[in-house]
Protein backbone atom coordinates (compact mmCIF):
# COMPACT_ATOMS: atom_id res chain seq x y z
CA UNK A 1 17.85 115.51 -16.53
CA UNK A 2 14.76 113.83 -13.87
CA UNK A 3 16.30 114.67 -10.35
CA UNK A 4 16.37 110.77 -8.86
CA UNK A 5 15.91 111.02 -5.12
CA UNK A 6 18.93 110.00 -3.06
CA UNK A 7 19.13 109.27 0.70
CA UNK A 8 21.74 110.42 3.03
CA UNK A 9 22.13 107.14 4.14
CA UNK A 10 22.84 105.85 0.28
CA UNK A 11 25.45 108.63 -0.11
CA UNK A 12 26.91 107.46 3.41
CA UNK A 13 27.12 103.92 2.02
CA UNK A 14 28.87 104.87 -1.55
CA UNK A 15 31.58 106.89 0.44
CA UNK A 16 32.42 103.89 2.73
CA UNK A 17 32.02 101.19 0.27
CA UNK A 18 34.86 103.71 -2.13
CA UNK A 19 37.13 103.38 1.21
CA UNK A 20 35.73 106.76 3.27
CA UNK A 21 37.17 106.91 6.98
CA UNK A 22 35.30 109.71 8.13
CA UNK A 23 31.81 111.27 6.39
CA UNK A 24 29.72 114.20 7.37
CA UNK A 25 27.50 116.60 5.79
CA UNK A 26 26.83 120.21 6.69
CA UNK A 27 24.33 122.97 5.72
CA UNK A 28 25.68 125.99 3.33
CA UNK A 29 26.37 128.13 5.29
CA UNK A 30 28.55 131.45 5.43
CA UNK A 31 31.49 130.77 7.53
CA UNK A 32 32.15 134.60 8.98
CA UNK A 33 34.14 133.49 11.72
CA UNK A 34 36.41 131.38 9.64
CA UNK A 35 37.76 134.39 7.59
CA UNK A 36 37.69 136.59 10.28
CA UNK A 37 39.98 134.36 12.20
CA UNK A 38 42.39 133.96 9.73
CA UNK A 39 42.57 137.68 9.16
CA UNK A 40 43.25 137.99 12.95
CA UNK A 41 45.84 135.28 12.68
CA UNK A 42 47.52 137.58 9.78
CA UNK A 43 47.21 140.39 11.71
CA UNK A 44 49.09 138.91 14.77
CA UNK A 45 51.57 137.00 12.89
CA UNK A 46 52.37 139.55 10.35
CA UNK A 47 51.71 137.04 7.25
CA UNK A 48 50.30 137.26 4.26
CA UNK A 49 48.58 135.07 1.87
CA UNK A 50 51.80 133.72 0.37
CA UNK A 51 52.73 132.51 3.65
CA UNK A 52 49.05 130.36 3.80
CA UNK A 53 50.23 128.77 0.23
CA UNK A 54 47.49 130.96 -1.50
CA UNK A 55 48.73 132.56 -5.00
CA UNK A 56 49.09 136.65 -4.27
CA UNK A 57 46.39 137.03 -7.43
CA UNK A 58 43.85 135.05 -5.44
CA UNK A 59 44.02 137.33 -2.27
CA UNK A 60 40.09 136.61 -1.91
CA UNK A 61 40.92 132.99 -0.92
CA UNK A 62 39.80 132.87 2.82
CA UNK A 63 37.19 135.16 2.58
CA UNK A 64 35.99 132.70 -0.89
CA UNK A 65 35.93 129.76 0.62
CA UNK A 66 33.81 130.95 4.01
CA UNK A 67 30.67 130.46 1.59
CA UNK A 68 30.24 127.51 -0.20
CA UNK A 69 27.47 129.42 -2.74
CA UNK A 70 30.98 131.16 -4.00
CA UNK A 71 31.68 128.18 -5.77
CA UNK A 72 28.42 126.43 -6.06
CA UNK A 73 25.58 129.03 -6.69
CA UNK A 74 22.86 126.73 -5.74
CA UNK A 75 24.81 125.33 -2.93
CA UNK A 76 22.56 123.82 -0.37
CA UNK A 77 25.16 121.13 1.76
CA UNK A 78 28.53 120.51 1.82
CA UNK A 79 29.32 116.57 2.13
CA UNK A 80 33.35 116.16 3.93
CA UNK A 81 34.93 112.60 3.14
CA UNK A 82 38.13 111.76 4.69
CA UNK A 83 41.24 109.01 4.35
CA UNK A 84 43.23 107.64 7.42
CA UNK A 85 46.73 108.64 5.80
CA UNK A 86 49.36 106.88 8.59
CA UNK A 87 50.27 103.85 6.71
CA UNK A 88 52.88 101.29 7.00
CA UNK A 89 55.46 103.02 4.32
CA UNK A 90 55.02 106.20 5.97
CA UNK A 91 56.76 104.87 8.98
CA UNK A 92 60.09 106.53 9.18
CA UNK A 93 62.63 104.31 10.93
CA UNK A 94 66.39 104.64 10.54
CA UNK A 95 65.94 107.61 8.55
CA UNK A 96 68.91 109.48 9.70
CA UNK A 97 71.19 106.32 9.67
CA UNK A 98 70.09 105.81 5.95
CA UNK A 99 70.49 109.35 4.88
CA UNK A 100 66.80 109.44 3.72
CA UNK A 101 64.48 112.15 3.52
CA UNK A 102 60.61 112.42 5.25
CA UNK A 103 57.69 114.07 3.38
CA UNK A 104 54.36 114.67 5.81
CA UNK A 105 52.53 111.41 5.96
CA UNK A 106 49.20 113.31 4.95
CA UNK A 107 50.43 113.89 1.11
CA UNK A 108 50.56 110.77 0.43
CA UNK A 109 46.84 110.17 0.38
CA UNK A 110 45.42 113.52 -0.96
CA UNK A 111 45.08 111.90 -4.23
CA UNK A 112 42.89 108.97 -1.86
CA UNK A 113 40.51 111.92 -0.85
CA UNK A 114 40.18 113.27 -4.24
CA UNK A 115 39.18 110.17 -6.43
CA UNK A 116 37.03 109.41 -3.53
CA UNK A 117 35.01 112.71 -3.45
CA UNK A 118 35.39 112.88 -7.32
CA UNK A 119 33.17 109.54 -7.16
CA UNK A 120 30.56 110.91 -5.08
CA UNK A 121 29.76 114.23 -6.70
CA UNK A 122 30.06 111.94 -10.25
CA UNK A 123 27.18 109.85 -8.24
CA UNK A 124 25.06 112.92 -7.73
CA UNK A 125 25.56 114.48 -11.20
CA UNK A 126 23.98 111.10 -12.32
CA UNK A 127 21.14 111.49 -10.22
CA UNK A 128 20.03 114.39 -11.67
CA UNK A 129 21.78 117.39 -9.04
CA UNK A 130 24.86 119.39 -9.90
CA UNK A 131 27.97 118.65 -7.43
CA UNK A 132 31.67 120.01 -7.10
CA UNK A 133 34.40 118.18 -5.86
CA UNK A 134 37.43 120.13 -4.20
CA UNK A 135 38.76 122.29 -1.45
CA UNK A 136 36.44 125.02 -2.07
CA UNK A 137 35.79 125.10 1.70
CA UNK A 138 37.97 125.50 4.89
CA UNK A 139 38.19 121.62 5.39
CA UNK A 140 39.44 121.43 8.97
CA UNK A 141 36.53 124.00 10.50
CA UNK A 142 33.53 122.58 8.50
CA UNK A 143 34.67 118.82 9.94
CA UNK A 144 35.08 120.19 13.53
CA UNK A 145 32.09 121.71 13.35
CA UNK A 146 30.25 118.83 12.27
CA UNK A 147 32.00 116.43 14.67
CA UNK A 148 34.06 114.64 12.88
CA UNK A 149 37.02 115.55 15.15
CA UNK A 150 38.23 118.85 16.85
CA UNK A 151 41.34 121.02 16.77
CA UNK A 152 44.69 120.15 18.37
CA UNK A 153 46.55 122.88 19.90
CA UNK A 154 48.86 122.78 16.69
CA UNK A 155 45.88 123.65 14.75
CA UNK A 156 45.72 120.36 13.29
CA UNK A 157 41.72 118.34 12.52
CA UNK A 158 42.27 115.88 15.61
CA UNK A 159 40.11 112.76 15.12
CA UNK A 160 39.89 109.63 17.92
CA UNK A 161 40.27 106.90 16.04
CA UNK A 162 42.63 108.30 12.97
CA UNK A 163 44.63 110.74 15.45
CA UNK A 164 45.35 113.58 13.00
CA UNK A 165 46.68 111.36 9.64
CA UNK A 166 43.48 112.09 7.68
CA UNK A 167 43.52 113.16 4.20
CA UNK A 168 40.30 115.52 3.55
CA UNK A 169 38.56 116.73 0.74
CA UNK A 170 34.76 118.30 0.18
CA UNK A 171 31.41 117.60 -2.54
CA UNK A 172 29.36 120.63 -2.70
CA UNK A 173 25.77 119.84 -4.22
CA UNK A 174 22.29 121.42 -4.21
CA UNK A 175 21.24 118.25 -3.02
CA UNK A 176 19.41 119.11 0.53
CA UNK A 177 21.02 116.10 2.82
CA UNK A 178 20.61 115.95 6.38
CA UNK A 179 23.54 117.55 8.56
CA UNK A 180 25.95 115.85 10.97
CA UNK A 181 25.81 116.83 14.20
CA UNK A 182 27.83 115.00 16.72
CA UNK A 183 29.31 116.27 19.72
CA UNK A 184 33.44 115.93 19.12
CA UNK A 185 35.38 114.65 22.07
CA UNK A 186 38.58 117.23 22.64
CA UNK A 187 41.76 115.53 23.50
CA UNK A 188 44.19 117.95 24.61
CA UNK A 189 43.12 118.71 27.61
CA UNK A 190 45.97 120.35 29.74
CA UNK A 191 48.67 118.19 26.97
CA UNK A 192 50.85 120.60 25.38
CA UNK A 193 53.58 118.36 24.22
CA UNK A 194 53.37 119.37 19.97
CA UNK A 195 54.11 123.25 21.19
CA UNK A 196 57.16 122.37 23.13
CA UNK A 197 57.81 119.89 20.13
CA UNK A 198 58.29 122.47 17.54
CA UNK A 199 61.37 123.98 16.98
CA UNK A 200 60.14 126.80 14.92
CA UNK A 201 57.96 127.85 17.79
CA UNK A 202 55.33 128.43 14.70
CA UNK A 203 52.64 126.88 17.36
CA UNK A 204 52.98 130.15 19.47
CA UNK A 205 49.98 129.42 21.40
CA UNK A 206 47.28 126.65 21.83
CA UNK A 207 45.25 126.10 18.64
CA UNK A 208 47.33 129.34 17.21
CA UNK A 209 50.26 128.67 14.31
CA UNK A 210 52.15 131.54 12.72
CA UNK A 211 52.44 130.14 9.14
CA UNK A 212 55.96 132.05 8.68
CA UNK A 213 57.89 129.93 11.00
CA UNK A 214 55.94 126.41 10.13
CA UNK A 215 58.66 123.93 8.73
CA UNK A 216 54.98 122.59 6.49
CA UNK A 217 55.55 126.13 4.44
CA UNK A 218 58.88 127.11 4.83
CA UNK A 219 59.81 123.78 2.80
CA UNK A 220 57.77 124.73 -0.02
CA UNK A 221 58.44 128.17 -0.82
CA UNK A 222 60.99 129.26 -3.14
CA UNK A 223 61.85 132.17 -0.52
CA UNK A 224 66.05 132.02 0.88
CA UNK A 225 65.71 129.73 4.17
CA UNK A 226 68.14 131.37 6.69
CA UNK A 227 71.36 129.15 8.12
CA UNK A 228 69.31 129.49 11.35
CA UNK A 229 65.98 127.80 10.15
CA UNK A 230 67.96 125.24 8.04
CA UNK A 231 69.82 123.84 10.98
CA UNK A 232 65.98 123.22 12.56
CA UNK A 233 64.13 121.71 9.77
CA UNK A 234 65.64 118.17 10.13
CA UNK A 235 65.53 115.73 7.23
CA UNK A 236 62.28 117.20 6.33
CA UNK A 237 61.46 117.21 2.76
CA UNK A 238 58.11 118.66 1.97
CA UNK A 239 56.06 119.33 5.07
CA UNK A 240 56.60 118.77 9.07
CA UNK A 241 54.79 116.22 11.03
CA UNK A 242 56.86 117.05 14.21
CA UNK A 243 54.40 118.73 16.16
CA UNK A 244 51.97 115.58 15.26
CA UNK A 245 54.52 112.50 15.99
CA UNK A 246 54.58 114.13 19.70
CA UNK A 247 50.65 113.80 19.72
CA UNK A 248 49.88 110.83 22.70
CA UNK A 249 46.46 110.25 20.27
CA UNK A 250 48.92 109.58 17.47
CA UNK A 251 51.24 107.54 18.99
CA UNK A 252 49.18 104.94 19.62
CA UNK A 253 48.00 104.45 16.37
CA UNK A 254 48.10 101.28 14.35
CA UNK A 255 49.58 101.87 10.94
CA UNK A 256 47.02 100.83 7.81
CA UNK A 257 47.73 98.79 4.91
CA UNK A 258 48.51 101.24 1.94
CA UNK A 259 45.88 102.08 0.06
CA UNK A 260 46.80 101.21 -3.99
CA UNK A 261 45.84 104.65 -4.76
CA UNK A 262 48.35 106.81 -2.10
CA UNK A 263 50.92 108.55 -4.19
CA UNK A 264 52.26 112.00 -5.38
CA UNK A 265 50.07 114.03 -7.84
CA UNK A 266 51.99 116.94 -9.02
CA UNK A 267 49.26 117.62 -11.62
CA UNK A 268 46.18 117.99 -9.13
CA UNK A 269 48.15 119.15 -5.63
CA UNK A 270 50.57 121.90 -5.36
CA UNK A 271 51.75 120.42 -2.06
CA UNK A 272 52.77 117.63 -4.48
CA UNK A 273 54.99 119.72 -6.98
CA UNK A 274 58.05 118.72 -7.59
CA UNK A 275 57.45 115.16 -5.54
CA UNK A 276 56.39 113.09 -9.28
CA UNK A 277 57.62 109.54 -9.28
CA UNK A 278 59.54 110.19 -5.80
CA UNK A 279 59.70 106.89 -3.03
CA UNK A 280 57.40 108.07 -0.06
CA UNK A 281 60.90 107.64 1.74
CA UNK A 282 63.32 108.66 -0.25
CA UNK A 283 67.01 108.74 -0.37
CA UNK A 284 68.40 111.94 0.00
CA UNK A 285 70.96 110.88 -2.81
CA UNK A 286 68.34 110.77 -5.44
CA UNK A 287 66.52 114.21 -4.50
CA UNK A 288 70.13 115.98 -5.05
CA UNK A 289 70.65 115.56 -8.16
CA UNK A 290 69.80 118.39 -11.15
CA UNK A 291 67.01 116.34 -12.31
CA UNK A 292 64.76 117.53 -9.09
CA UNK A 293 63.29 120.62 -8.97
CA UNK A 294 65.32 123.73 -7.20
CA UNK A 295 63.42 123.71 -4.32
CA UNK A 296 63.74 119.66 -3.75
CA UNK A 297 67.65 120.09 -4.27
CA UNK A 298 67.96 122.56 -1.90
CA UNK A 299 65.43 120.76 0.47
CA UNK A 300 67.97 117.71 0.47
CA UNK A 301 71.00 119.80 0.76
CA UNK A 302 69.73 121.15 4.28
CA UNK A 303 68.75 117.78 5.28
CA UNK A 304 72.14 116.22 4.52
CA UNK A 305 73.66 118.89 6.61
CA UNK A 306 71.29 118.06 9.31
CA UNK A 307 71.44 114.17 9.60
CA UNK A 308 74.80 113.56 7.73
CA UNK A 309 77.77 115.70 9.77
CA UNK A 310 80.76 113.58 9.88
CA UNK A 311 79.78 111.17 7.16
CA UNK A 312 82.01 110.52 4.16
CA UNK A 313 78.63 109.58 2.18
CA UNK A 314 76.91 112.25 2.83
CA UNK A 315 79.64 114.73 1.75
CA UNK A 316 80.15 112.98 -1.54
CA UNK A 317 76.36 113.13 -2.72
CA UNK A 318 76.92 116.80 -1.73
CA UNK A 319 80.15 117.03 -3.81
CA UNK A 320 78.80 115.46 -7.00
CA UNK A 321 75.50 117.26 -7.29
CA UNK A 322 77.00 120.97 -6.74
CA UNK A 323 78.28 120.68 -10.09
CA UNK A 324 74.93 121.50 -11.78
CA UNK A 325 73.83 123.68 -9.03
CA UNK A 326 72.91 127.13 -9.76
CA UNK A 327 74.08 129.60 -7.98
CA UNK A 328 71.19 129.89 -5.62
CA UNK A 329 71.48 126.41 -4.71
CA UNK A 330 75.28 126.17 -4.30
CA UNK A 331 74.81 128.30 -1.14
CA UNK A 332 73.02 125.90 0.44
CA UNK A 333 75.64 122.68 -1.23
CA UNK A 334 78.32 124.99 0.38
CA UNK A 335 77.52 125.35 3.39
CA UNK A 336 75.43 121.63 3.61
CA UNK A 337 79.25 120.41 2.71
CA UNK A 338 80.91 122.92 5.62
CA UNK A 339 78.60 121.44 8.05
CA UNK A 340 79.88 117.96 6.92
CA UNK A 341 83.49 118.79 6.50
């Protein structure tokens, strides 16, 4: 196929025009530090891939992703669209008094990101380069280091006009594009609110998180979650957004009308599994039941024990689903119900 010339200022255009927030472009590059950071972070934390959500058979992850050529031979930029992902379901009032569940904000609009970078790299296949679509890069570094925004201390992309709600995702193309290269404003300054927020204390110093004790992780492995831990993780669902509701740059955000497209894709995110055809604020009565997946149940159970002590309604959804519980799951229906007896 004839190679038709495009601009960066044409692929700019297509990305905000398909509902892009943020945009940048970046050089291939390898990114050493990355994956030696992480493997510092391991070392310090005493975690393991599993604990970063990365299958054990792909124990090459980090040090993959640092170089974009790994996935893209003739790699020659890396393009980094992103969503603005607090919208006005995702606010979570009365949660506790309505015995309903929260699932991190972000999820919601991963799918957002996706068919958005999907339509870019379909633009450049049609103009004659070859382009991936993905998270074949470390997302969060590569936009810092472009400009689009700059870490919080909880290790979080922090951006100033989206706070830290933005959904990312990356284009890799042998199409040579100019690089971004703004200078990121850093917010944190002497604020340390999201570490004293956490009650994992996974944020166990500035900019450092010890993926073991994050509430993000621990609700989506299958691993036994300790009576300790459960008592801590809230009504949280699937992921945490404590340390980020804290945030002053996120608390004065304005949220955004939902975007048509912002829903759970079990088939394409693994942060989604288990979440198909579930309300973005869902009742805890309907994630109980033995049609959810183990890890959902047992999710709910813990969160019932949490926000629903003393409640005759919460100890009756806990009653009629621990009669299809296995017996994994009945320890945490038993001792949801003795917290709520």
């Amino acid at each position: 196929m004839k190679i038709r010339t495009v601009s960066d200022e044409q692929i700019k255009e297509l990305a905000m025009a398909e509902g892009a927030d943020l945009f940048g472009v970046a050089s291939v590059e390898m990114y050493s530090d990355y994956s030696a950071e992480v493997k510092k972070r391991m070392t310090e934390t005493e975690s393991t891939h599993i604990d970063f959500m990365v299958p054990p058979e792909d124990s090459s992850f980090f040090q993959r992703i640092s170089n974009a050529v790994n996935t893209l031979s003739s790699a020659k930029s890396v393009i980094i669209v992103g969503c603005y992902a607090y919208d006005e379901k995702a606010v979570y009032r009365h949660s506790e008094n309505e015995l309903r569940g929260k699932i991190a904000r972000t999820y919601l609009y991963y799918p957002v990101a996706r068919r958005l970078a999907e339509r870019l790299a379909l633009f450049l296949r049609d103009s004659g380069y070859e382009a991936l679509q993905g998270q074949d890069v470390p997302l969060k570094y590569v936009a810092a280091r472009m400009g689009l925004g700059c870490y919080g201390k909880n290790g979080i992309l922090l951006t100033q006009k989206y706070g830290s709600y933005v959904a990312l995702r990356a284009v890799i193309t042998n199409a040579k594009l100019s690089p971004t290269n703004r200078q990121a404003v850093s917010f944190c300054e002497e604020c340390e609110l999201c570490l004293k927020a956490c009650p994992m204390g996974a944020i166990y110093a500035p900019y450092k998180v010890n993926p073991r004790l994050c509430i993000n992780t621990i609700t989506r492995r299958e691993a036994y979650i300790a009576p300790d831990v459960r008592a801590k993780m809230r009504n949280w669902i699937r992921g945490c957004d404590i340390c980020q509701e804290v945030c002053p740059v996120n608390r004065r955000l304005i949220p955004r009308k939902p975007d048509a497209c912002a829903d759970f894709d079990p088939d394409n995110h693994t942060t989604h599994h288990g979440l198909g055809e579930l309300k973005r604020f869902p009742e805890l009565s309907d994630l109980s039941g033995g049609d959810r997946p183990e890890t959902v149940r047992r999710n709910a159970a813990i969160a019932l024990a949490n926000i629903g002590k003393g409640r005759k309604d919460a100890l009756r959804i806990l009653e009629e689903n621990i009669r299809d519980a296995n017996p994994n799951l009945c320890v945490y229906f038993r001792w949801a119900m003795d917290m709520n007896g």
